[in-house]
C-alpha atoms as a PDB file:
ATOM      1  CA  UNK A   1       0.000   0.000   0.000  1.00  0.00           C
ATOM      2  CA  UNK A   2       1.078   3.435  -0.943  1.00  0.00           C
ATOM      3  CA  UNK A   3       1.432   6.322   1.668  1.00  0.00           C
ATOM      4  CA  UNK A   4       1.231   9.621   0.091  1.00  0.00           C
ATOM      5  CA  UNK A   5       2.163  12.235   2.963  1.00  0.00           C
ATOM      6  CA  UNK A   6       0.961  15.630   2.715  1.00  0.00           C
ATOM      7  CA  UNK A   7       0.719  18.921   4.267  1.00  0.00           C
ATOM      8  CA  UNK A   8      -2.943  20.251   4.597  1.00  0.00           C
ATOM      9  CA  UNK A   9      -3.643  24.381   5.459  1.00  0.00           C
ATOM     10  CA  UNK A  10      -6.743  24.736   6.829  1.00  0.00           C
ATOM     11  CA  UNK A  11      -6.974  28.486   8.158  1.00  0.00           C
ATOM     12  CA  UNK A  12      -4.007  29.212   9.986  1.00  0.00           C
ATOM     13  CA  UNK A  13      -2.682  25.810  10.741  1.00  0.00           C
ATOM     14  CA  UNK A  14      -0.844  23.793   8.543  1.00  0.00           C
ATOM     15  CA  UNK A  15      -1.612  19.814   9.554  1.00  0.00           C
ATOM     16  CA  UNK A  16       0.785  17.192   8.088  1.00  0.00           C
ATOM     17  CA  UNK A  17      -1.310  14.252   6.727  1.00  0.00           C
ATOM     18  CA  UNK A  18      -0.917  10.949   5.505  1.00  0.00           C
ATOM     19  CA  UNK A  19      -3.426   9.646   2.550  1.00  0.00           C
ATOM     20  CA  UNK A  20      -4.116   6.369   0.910  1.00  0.00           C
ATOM     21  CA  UNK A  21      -6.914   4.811  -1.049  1.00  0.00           C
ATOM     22  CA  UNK A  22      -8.524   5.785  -4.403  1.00  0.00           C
ATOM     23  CA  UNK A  23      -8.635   9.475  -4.943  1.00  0.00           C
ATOM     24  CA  UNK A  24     -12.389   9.631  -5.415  1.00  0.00           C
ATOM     25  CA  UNK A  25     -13.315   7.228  -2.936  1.00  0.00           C
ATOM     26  CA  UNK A  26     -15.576   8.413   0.111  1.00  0.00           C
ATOM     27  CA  UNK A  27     -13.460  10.280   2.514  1.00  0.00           C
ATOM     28  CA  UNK A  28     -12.685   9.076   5.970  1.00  0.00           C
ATOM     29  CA  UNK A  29     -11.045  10.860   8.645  1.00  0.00           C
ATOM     30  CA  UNK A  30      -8.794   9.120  11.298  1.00  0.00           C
ATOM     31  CA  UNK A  31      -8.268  11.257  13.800  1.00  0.00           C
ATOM     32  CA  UNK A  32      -5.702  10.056  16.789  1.00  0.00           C
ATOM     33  CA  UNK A  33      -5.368  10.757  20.154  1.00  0.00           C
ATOM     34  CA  UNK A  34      -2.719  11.393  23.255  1.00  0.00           C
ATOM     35  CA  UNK A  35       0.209  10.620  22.793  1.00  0.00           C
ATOM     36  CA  UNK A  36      -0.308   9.153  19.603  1.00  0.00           C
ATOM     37  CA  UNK A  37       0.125  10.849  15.907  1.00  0.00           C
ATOM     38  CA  UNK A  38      -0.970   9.583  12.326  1.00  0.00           C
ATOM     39  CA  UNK A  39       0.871   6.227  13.068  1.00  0.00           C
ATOM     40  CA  UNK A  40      -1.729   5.592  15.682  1.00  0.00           C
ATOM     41  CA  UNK A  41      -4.102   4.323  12.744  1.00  0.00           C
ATOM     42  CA  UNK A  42      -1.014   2.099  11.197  1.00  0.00           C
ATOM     43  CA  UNK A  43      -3.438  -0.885  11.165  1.00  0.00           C
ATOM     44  CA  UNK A  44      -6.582   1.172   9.958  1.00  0.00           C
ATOM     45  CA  UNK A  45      -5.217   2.891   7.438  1.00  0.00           C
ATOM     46  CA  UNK A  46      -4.185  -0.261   4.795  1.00  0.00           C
ATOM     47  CA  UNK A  47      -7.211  -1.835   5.469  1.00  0.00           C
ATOM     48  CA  UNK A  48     -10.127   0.999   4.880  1.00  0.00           C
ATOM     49  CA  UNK A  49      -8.215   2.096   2.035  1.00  0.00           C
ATOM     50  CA  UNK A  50      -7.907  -1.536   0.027  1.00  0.00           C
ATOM     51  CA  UNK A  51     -12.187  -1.264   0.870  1.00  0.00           C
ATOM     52  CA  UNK A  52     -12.042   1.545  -1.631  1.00  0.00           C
ATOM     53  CA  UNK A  53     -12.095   4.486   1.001  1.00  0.00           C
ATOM     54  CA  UNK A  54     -10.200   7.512   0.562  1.00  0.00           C
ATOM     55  CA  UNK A  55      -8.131   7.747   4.046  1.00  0.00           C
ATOM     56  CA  UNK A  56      -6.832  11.015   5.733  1.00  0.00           C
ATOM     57  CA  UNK A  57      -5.052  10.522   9.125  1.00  0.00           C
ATOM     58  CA  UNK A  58      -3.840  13.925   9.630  1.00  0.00           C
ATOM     59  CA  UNK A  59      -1.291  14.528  12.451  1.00  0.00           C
ATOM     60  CA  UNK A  60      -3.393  16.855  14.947  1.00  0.00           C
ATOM     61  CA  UNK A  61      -2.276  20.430  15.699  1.00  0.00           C
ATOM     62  CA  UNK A  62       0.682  20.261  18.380  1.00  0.00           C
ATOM     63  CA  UNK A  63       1.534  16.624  17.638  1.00  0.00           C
ATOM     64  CA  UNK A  64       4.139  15.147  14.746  1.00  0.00           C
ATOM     65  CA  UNK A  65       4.930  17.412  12.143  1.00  0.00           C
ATOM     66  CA  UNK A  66       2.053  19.558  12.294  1.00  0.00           C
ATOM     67  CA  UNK A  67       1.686  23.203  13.442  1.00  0.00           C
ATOM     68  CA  UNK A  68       2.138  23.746  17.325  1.00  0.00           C
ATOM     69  CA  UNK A  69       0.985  27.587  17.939  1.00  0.00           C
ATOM     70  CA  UNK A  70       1.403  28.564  21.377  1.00  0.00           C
ATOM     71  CA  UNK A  71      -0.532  29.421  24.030  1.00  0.00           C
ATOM     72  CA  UNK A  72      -3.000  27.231  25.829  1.00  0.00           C
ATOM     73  CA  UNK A  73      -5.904  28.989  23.955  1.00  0.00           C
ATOM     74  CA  UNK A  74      -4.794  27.657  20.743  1.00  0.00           C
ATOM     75  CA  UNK A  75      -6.304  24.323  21.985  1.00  0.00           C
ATOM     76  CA  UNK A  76      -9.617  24.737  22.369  1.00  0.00           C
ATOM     77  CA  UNK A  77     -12.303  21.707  21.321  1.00  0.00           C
ATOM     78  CA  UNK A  78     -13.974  24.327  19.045  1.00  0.00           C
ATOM     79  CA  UNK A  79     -10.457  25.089  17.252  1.00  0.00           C
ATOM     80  CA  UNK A  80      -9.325  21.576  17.308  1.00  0.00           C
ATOM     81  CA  UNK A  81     -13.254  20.797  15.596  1.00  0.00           C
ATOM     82  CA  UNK A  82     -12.521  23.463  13.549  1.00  0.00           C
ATOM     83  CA  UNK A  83      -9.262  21.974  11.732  1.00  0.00           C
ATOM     84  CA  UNK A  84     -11.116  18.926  10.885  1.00  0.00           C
ATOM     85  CA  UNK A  85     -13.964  20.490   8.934  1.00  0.00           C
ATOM     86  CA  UNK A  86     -11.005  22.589   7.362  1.00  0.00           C
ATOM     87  CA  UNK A  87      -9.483  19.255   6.168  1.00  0.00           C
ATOM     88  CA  UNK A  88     -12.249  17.828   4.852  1.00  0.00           C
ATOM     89  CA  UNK A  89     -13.253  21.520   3.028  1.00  0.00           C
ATOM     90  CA  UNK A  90      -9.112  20.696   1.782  1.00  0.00           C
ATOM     91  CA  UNK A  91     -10.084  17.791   0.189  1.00  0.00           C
ATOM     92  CA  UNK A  92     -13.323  19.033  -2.156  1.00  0.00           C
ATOM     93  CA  UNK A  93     -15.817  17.125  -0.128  1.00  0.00           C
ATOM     94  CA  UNK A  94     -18.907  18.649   1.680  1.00  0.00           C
ATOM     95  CA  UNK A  95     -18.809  15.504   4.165  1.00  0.00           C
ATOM     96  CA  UNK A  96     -16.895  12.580   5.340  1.00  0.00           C
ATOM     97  CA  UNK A  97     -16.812   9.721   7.715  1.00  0.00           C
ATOM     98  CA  UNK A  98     -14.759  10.524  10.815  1.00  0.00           C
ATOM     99  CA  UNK A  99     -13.435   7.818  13.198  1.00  0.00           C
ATOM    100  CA  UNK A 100     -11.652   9.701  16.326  1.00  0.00           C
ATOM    101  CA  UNK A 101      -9.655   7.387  19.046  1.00  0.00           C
ATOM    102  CA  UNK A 102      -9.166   9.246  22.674  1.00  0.00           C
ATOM    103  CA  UNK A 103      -8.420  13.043  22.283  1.00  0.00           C
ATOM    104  CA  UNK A 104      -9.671  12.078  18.482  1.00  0.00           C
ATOM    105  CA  UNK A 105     -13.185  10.900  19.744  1.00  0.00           C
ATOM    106  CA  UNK A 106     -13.614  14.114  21.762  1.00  0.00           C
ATOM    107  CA  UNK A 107     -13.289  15.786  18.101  1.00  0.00           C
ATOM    108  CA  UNK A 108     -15.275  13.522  16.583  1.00  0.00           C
ATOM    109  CA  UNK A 109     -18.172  13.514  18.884  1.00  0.00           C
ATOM    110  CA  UNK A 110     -17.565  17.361  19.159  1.00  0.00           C
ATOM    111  CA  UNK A 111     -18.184  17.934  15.489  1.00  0.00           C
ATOM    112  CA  UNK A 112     -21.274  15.395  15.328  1.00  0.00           C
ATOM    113  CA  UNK A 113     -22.415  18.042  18.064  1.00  0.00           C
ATOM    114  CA  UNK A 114     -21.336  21.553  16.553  1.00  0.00           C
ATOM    115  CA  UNK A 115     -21.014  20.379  12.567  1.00  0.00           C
ATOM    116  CA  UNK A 116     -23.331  17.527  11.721  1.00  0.00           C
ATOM    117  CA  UNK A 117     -23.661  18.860   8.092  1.00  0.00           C
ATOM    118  CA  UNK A 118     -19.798  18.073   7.724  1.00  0.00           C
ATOM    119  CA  UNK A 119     -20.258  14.934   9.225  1.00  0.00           C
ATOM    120  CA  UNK A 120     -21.565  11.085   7.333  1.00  0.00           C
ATOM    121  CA  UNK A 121     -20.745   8.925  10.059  1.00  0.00           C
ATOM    122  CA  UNK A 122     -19.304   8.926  13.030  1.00  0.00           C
ATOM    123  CA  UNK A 123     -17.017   6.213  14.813  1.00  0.00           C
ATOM    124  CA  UNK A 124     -15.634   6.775  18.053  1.00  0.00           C
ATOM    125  CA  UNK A 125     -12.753   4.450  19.977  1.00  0.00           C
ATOM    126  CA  UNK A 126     -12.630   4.438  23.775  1.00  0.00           C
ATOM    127  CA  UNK A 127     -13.708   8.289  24.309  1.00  0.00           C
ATOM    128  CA  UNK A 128     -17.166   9.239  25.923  1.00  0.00           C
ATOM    129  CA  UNK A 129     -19.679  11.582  24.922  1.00  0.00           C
ATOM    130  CA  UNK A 130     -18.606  14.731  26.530  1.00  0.00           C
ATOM    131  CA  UNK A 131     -21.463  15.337  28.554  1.00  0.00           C
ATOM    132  CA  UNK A 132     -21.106  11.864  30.114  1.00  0.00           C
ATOM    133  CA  UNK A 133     -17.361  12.521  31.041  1.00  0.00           C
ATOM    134  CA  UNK A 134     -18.654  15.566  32.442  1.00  0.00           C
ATOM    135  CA  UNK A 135     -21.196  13.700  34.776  1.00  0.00           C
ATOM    136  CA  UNK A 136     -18.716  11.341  35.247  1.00  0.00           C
ATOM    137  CA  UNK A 137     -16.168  13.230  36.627  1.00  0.00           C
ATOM    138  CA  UNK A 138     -18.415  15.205  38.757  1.00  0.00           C
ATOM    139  CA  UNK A 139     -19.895  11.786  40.650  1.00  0.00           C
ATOM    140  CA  UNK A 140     -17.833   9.333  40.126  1.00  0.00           C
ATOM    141  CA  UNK A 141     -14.553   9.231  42.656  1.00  0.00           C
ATOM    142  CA  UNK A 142     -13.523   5.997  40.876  1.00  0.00           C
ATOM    143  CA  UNK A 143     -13.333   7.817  37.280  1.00  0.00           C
ATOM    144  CA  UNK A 144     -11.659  10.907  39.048  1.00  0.00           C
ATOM    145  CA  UNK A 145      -8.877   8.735  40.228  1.00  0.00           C
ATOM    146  CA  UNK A 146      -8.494   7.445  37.133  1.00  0.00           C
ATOM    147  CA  UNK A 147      -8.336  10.467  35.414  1.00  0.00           C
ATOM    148  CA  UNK A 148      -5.366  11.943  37.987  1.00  0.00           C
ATOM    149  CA  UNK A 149      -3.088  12.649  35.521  1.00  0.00           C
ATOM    150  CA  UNK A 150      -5.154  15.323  33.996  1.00  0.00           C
ATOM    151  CA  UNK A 151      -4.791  17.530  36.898  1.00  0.00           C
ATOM    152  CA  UNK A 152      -0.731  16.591  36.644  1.00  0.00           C
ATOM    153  CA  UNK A 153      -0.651  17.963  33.258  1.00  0.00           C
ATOM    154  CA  UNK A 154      -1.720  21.159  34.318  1.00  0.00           C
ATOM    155  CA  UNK A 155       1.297  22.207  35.868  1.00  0.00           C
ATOM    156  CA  UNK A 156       4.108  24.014  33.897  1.00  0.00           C
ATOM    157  CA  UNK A 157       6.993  22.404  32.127  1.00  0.00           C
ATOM    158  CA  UNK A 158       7.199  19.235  34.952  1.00  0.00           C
ATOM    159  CA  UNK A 159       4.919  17.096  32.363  1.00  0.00           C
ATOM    160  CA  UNK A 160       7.269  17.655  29.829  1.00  0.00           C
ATOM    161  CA  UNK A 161      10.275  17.205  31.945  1.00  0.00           C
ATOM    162  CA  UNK A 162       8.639  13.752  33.178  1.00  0.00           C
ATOM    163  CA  UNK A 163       7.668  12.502  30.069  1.00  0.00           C
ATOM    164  CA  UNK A 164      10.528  13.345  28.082  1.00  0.00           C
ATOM    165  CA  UNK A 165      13.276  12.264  30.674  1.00  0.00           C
ATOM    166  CA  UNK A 166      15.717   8.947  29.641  1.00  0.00           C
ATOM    167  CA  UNK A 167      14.859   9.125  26.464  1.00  0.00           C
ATOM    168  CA  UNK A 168      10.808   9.281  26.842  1.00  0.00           C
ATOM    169  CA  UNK A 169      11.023   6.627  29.444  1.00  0.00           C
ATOM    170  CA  UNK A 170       7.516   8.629  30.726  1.00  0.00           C
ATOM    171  CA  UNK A 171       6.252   8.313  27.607  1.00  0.00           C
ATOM    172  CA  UNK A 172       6.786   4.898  26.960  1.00  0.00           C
ATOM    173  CA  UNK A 173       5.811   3.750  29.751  1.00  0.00           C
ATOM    174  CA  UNK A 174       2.490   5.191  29.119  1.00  0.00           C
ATOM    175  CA  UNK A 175       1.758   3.121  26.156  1.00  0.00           C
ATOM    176  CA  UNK A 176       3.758  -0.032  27.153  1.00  0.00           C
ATOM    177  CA  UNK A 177       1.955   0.282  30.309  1.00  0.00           C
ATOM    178  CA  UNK A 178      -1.837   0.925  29.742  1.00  0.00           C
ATOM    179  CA  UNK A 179      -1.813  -1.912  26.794  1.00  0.00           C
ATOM    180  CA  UNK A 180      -1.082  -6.008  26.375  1.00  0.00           C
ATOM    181  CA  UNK A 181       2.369  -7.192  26.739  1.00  0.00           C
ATOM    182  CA  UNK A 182       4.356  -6.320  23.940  1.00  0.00           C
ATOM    183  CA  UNK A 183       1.721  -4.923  22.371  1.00  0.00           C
ATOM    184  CA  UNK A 184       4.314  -1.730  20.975  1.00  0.00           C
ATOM    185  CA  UNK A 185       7.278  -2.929  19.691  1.00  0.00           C
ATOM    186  CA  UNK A 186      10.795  -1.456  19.520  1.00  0.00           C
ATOM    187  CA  UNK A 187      10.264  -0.160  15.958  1.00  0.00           C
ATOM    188  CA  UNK A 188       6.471   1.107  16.916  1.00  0.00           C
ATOM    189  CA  UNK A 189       8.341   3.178  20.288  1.00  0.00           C
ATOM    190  CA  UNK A 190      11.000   4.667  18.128  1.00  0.00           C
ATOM    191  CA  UNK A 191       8.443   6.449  15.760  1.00  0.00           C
ATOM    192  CA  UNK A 192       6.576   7.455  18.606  1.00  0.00           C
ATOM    193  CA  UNK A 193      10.083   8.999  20.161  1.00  0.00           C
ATOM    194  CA  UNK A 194      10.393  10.682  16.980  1.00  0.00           C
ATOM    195  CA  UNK A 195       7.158  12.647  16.576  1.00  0.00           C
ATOM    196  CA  UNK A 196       7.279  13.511  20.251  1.00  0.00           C
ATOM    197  CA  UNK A 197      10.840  14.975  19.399  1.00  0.00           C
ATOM    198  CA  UNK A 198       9.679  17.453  17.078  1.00  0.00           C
ATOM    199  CA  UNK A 199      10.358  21.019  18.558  1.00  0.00           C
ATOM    200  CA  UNK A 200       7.417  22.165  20.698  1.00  0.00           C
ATOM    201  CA  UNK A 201       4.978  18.839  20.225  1.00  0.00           C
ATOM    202  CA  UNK A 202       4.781  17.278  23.721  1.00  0.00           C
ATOM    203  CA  UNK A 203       4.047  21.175  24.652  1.00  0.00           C
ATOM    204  CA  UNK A 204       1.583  21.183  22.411  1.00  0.00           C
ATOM    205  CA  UNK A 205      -0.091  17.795  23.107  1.00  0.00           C
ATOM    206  CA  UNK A 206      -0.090  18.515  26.956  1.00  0.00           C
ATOM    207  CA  UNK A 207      -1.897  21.882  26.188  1.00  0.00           C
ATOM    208  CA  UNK A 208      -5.130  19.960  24.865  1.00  0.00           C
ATOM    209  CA  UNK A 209      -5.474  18.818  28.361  1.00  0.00           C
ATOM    210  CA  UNK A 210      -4.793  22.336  29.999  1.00  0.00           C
ATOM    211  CA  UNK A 211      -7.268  23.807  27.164  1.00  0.00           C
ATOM    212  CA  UNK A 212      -9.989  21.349  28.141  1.00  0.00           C
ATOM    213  CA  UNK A 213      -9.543  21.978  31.955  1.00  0.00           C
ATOM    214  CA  UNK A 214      -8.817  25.905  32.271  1.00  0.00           C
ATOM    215  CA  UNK A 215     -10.807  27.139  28.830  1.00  0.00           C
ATOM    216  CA  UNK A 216     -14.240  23.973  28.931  1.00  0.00           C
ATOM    217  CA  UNK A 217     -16.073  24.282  26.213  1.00  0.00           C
ATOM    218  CA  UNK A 218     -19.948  24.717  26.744  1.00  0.00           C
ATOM    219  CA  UNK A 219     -22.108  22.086  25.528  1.00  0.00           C
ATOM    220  CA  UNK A 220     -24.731  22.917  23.525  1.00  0.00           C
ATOM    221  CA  UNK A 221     -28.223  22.603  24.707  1.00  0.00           C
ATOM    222  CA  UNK A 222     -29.041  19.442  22.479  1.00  0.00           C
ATOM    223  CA  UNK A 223     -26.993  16.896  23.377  1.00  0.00           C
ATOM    224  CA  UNK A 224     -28.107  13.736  21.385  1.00  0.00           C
ATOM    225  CA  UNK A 225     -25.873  13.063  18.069  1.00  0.00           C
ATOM    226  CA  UNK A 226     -28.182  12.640  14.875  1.00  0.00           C
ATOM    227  CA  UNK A 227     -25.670  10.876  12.593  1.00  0.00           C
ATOM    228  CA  UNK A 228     -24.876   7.611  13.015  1.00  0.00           C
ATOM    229  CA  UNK A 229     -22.834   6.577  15.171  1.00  0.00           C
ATOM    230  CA  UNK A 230     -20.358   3.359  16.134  1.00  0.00           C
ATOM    231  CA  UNK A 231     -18.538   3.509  19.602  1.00  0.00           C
ATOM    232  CA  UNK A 232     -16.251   0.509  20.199  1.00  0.00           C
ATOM    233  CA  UNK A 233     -14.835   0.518  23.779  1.00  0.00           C
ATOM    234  CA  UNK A 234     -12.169  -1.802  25.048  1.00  0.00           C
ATOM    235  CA  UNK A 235     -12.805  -2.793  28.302  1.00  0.00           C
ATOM    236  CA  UNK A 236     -10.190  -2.890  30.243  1.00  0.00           C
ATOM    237  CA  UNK A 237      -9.011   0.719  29.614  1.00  0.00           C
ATOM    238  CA  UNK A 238      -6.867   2.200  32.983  1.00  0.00           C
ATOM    239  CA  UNK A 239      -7.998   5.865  32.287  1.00  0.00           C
ATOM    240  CA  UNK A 240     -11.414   5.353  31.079  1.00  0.00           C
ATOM    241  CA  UNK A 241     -14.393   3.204  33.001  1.00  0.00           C
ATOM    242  CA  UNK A 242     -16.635   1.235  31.148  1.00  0.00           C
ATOM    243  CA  UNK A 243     -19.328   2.524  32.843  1.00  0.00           C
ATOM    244  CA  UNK A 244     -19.184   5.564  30.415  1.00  0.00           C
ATOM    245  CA  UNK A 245     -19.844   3.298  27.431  1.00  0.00           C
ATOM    246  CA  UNK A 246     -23.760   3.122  27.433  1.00  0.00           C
ATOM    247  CA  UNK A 247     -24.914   6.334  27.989  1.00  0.00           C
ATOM    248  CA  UNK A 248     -23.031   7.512  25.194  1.00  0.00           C
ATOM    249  CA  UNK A 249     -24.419   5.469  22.877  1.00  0.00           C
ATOM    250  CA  UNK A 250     -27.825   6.376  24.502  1.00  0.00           C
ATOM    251  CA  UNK A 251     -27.488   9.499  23.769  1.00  0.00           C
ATOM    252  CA  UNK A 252     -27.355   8.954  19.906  1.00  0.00           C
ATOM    253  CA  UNK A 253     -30.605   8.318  17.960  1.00  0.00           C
ATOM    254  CA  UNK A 254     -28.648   5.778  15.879  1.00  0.00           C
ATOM    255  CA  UNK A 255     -25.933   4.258  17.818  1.00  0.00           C
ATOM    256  CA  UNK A 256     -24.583   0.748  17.741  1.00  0.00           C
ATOM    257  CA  UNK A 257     -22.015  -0.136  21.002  1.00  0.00           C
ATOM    258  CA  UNK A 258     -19.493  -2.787  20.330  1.00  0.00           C
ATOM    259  CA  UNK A 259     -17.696  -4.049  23.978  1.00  0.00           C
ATOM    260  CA  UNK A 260     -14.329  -5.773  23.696  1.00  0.00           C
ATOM    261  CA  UNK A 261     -13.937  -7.455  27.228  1.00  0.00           C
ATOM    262  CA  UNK A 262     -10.276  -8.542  26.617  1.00  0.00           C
ATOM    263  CA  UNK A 263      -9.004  -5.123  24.853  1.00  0.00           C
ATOM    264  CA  UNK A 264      -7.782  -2.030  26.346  1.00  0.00           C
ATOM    265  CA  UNK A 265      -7.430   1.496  25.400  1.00  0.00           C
ATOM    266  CA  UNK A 266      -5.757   0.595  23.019  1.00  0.00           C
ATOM    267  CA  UNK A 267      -8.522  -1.700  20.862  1.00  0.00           C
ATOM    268  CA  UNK A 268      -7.386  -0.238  17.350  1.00  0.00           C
ATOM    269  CA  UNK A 269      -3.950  -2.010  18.095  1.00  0.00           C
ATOM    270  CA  UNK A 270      -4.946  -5.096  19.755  1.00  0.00           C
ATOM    271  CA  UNK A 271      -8.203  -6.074  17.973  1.00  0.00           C
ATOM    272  CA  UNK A 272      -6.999  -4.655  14.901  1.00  0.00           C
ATOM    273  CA  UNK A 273      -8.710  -7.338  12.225  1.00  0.00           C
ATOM    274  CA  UNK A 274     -12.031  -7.148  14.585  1.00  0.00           C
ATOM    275  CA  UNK A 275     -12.329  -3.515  14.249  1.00  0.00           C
ATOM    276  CA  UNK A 276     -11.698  -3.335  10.745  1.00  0.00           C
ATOM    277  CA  UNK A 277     -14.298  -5.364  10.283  1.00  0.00           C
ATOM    278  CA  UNK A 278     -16.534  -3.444  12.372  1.00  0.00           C
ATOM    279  CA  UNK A 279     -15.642  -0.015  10.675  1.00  0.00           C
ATOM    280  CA  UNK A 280     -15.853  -1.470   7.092  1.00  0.00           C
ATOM    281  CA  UNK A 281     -19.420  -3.256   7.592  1.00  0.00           C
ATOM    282  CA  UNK A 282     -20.229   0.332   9.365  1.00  0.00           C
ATOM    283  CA  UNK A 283     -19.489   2.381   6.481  1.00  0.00           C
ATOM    284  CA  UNK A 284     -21.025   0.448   3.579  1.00  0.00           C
ATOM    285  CA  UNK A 285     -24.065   0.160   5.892  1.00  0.00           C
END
């Protein structure tokens, strides 16, 4: 399979993109999340496009080679929504399939919210629907524990200096450590070390969290998604409780929820053939 890598404007940000798949085929969006990049959809991305899909896995702004501007404002869910519709404007289509994993999910459920029009389906990979992490977090003492690090990322520079120290040991350890044994190889760690290398990115990436936690954005009154919708969830995710699953899906008026009991956070990795499957049959539903 051919990678054609690319570098997208879309208002003020230039996003660094890889592409696959026949030109004219119906556009899909991959959008990763923390502290992932395009590479995060390395087992998507083959697959979708050989079912005749035109991929774009864009690296998000402040991650890989894409545009990191400063300031914690710069992060906002609207701006971050924003990029995506830009992309898909990029590419000569008036809507697209978006798949969003983590930080990726947030966008994609935040642009079935703000920019259904933009927006043929939607599938979403371990992320809730905002207003249920909301809830969440406000009741739930198990989720906030969970979710401890988010508060840790709000402090200045000591994030950066933790993840990046002997050689990303942090950072690894976050992926080796949340997933299946052996799940990221040697190979898969060095292009991670790589893109979080890049001058400015694990500023950038960090400030997604600060964004979300200092500048919230409000939820709009109507909270149920329209378009339809797949959310696979791997159970056994350490950041992110099952329990946030089912109401998301019951807040969409055509939602489909697909539990992996064995997987983790990260189910595009582990279950990679499985959720092919699932995201294929979903789009040529």
């Amino acid at each position: 399979m051919r990678l054609e890598e690319t570098t997208i404007r879309t208002g003020r940000i230039a996003l660094h993109a890889v592409e696959a798949g026949p030109p004219d085929g119906p556009l899909v969006v991959l959008l990763h999340g923390f502290p992932e990049f395009w590479y995060g959809w390395r087992e998507q991305i083959g697959a979708l496009a050989g079912a005749g899909y035109r991929v774009l896995a864009p690296d998000q702004r402040g991650y890989g080679r894409s545009d990191k501007p400063r300031g914690i404002g710069a992060y906002q869910l609207d701006l971050l929504a924003a990029d995506v519709v830009g992309l898909i404007a990029a590419r000569g289509r008036d809507r697209a399939t978006v798949v969003g994993h983590d930080w990726g999910g947030a966008v994609g459920w935040w642009l079935a919210l703000k920019h259904p029009s933009w927006i043929e389906r939607l599938a979403i990979l371990n992320m809730p629907h905002p207003a249920v992490m909301a809830e969440q977090l406000r009741r739930d003492p198990a989720q906030r524990a969970m979710s401890w690090y988010i508060l840790f990322f709000q402090l200045p520079w000591l994030p950066e200096a933790a993840l990046c120290a002997r050689d990303w040991a942090g950072a690894t350890g976050a992926l080796v450590g949340s997933g299946r044994p052996g799940l990221f190889s040697a190979a898969d760690l060095d292009r991670y070390r790589e893109a979080w290398s890049q001058p400015g990115a694990m500023t950038g990436m960090l400030n997604w969290y600060r964004a979300a936690v200092r500048r919230p954005p409000r939820l709009p009154r109507d909270r149920r998604v329209a378009v339809p919708t797949l959310l696979l969830w791997g159970a056994r995710d350490v950041a992110l409780s099952r329990a946030m699953a089912r109401p998301s899906i019951e807040l969409c008026d055509r939602g489909r929820l697909v539990l992996f009991e064995d997987a983790t956070h990260w189910v595009q990795h582990e279950e990679a053939g499985r959720v092919n499957d699932l995201l294929i049959d979903f789009l040529g539903d």
